[in-house]
PDB file of N, CA and C in Angstrom:
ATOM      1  N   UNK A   1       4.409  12.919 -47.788  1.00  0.00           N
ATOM      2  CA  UNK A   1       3.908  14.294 -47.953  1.00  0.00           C
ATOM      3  C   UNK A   1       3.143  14.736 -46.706  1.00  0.00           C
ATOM      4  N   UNK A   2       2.241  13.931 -46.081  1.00  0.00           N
ATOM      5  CA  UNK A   2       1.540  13.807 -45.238  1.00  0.00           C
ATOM      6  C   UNK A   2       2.191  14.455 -43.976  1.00  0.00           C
ATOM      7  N   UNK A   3       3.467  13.400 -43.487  1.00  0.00           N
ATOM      8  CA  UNK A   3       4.333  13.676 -42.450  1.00  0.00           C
ATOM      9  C   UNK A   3       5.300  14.942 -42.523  1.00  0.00           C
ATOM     10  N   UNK A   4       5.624  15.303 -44.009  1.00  0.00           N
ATOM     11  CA  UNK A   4       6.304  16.842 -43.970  1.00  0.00           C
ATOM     12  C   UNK A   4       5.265  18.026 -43.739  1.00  0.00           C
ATOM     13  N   UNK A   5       4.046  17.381 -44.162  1.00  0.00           N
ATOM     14  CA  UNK A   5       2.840  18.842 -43.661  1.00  0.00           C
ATOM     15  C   UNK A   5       2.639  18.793 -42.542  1.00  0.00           C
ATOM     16  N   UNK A   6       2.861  17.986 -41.283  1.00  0.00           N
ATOM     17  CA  UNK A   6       2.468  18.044 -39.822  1.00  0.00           C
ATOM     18  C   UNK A   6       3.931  18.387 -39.220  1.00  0.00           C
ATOM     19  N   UNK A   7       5.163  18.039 -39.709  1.00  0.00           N
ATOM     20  CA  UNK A   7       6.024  18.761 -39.072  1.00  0.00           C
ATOM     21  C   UNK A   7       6.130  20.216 -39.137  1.00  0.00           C
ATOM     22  N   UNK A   8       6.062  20.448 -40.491  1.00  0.00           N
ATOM     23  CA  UNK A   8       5.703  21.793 -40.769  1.00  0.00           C
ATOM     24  C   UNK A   8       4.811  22.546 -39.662  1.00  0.00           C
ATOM     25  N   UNK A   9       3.784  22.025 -39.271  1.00  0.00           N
ATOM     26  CA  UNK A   9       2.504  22.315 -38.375  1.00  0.00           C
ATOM     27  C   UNK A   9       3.029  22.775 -37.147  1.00  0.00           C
ATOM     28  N   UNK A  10       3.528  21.599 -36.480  1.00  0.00           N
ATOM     29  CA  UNK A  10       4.601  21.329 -35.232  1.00  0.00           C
ATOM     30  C   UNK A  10       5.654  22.455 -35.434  1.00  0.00           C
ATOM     31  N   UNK A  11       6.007  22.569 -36.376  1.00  0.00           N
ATOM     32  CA  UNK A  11       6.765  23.843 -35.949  1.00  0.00           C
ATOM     33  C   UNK A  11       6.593  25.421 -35.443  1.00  0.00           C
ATOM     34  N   UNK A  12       5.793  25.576 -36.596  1.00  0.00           N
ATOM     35  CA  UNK A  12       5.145  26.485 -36.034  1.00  0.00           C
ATOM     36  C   UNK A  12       4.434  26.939 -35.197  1.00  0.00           C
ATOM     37  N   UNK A  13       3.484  25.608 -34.833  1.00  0.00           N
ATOM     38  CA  UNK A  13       3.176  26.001 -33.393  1.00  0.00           C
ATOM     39  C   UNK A  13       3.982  26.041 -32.513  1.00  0.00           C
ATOM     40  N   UNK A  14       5.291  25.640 -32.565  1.00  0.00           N
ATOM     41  CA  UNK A  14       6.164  25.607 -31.570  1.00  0.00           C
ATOM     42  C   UNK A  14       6.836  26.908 -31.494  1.00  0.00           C
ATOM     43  N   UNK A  15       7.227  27.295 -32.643  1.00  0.00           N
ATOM     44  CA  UNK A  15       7.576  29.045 -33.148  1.00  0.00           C
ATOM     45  C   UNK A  15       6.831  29.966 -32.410  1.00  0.00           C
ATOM     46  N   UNK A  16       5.124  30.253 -32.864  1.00  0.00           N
ATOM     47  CA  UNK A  16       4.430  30.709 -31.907  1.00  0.00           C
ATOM     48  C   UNK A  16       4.139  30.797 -30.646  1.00  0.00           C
ATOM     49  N   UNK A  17       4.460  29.367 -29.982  1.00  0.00           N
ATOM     50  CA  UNK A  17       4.532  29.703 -28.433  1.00  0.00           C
ATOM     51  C   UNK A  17       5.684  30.566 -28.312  1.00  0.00           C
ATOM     52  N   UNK A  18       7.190  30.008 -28.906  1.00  0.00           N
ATOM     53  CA  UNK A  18       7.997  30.589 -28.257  1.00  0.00           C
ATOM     54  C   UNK A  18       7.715  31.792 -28.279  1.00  0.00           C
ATOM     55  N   UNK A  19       7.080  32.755 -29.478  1.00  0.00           N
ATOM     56  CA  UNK A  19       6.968  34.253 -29.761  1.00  0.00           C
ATOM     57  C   UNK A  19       6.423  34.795 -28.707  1.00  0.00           C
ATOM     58  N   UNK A  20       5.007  34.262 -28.123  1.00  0.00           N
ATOM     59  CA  UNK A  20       3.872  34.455 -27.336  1.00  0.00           C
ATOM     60  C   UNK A  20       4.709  34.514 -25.941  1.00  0.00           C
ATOM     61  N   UNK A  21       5.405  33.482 -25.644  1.00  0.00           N
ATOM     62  CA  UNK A  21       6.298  33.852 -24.293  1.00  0.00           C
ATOM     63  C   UNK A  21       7.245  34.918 -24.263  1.00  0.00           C
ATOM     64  N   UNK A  22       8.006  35.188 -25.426  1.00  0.00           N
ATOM     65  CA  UNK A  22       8.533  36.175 -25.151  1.00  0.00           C
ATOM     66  C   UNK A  22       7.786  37.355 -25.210  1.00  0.00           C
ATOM     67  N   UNK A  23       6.986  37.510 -26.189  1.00  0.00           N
ATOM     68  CA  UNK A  23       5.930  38.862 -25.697  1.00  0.00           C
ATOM     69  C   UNK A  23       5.504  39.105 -24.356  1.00  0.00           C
ATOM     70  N   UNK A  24       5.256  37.863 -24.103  1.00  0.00           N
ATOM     71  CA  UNK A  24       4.562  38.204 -22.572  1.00  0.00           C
ATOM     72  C   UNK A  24       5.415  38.629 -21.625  1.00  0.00           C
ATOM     73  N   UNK A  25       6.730  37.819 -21.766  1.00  0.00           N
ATOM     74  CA  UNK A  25       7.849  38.693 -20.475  1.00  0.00           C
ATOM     75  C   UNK A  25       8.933  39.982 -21.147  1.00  0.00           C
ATOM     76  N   UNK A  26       8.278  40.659 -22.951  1.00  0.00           N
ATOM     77  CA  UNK A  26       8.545  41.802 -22.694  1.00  0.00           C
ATOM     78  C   UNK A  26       7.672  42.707 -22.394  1.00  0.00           C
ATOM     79  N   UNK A  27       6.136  42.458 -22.473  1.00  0.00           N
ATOM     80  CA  UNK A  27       5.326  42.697 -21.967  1.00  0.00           C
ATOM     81  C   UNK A  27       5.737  43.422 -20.175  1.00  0.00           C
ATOM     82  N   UNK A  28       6.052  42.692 -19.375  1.00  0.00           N
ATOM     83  CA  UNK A  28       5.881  42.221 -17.845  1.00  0.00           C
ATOM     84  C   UNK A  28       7.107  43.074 -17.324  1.00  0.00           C
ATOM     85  N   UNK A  29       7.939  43.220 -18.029  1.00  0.00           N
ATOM     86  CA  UNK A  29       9.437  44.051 -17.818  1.00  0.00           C
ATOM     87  C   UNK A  29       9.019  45.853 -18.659  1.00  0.00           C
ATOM     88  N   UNK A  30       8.269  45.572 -19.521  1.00  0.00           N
ATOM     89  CA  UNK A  30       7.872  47.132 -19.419  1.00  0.00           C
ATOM     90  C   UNK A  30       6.794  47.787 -18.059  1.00  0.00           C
ATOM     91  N   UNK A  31       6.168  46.870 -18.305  1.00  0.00           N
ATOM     92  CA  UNK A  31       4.907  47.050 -17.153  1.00  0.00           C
ATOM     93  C   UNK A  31       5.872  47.763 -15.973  1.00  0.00           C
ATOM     94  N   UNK A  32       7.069  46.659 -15.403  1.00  0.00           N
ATOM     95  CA  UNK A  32       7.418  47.265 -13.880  1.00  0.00           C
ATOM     96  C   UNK A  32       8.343  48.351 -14.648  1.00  0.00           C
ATOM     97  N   UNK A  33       9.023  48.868 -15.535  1.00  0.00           N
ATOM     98  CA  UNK A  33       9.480  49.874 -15.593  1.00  0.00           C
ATOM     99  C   UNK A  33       8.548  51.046 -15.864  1.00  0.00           C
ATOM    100  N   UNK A  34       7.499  51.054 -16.255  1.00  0.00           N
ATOM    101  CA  UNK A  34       6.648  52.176 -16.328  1.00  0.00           C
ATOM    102  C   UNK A  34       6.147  52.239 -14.776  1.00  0.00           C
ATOM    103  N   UNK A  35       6.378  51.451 -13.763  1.00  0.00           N
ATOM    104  CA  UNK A  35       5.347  51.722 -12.395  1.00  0.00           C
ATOM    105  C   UNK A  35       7.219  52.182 -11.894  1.00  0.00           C
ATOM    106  N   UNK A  36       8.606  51.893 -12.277  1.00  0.00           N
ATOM    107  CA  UNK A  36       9.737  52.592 -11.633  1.00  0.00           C
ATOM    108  C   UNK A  36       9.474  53.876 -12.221  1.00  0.00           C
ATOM    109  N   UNK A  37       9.558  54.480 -13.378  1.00  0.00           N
ATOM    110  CA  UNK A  37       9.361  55.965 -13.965  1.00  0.00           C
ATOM    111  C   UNK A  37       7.719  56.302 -13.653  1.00  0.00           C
ATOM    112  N   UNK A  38       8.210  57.706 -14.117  1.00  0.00           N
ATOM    113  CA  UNK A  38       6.547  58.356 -14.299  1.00  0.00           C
ATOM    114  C   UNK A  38       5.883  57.599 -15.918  1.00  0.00           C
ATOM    115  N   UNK A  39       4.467  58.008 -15.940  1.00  0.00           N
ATOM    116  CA  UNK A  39       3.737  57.776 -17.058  1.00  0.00           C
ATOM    117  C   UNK A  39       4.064  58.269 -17.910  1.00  0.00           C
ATOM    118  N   UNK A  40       4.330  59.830 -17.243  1.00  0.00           N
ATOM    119  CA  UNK A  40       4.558  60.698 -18.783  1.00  0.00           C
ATOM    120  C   UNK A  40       5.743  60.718 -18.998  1.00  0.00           C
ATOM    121  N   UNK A  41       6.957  59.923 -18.431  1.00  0.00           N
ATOM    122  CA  UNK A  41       8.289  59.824 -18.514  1.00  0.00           C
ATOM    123  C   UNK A  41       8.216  58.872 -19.849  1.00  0.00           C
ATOM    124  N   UNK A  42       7.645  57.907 -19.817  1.00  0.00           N
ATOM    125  CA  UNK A  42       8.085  56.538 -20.347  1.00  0.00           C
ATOM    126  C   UNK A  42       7.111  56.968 -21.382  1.00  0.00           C
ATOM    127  N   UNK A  43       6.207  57.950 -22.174  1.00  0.00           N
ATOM    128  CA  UNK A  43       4.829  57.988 -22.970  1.00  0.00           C
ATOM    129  C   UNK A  43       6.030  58.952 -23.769  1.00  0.00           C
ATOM    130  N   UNK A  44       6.659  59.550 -23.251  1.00  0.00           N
ATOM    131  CA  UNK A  44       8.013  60.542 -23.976  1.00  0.00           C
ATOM    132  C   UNK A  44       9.285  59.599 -24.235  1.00  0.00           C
ATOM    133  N   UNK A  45       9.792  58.721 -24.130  1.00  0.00           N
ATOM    134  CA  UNK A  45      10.413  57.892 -24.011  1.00  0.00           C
ATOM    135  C   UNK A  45       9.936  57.098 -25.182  1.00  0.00           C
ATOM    136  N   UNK A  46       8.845  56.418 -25.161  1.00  0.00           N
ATOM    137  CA  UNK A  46       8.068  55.539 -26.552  1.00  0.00           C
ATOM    138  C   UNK A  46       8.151  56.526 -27.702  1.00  0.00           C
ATOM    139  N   UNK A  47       7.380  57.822 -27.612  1.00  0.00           N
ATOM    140  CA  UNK A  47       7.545  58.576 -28.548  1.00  0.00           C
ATOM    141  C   UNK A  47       8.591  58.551 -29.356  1.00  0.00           C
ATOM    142  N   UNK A  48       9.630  59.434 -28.404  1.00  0.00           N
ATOM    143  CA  UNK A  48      10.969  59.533 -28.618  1.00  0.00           C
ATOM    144  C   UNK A  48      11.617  58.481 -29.918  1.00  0.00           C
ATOM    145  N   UNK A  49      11.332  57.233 -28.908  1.00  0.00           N
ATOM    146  CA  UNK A  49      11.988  55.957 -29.937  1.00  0.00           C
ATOM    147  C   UNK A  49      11.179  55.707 -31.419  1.00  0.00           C
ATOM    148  N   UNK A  50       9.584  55.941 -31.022  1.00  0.00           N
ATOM    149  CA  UNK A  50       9.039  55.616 -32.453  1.00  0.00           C
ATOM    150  C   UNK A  50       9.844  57.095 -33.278  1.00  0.00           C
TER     151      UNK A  50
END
């Protein structure tokens, strides 16, 4: 029981990094496309999509 609750553990922390990295490099790929467009290009653009 012991060893299925720490894999369990292990996974998820492993889940979470992966999430956390990909946030961060979609993070990093919006960043340089908002410094290629204008501000208020890409603030109409977010809108738009929400």
């Amino acid at each position: 029981m012991f060893v299925f609750l720490s894999l369990i553990m292990a996974s998820l922390t492993f889940i979470g990094t992966v999430l956390l990295l990909m946030l961060k490099i979609t993070n990093n790929r919006l960043q340089r496309q908002s410094k290629a467009y204008s501000p208020d290009y890409t603030l109409k653009a977010v809108l738009y999509l929400h």
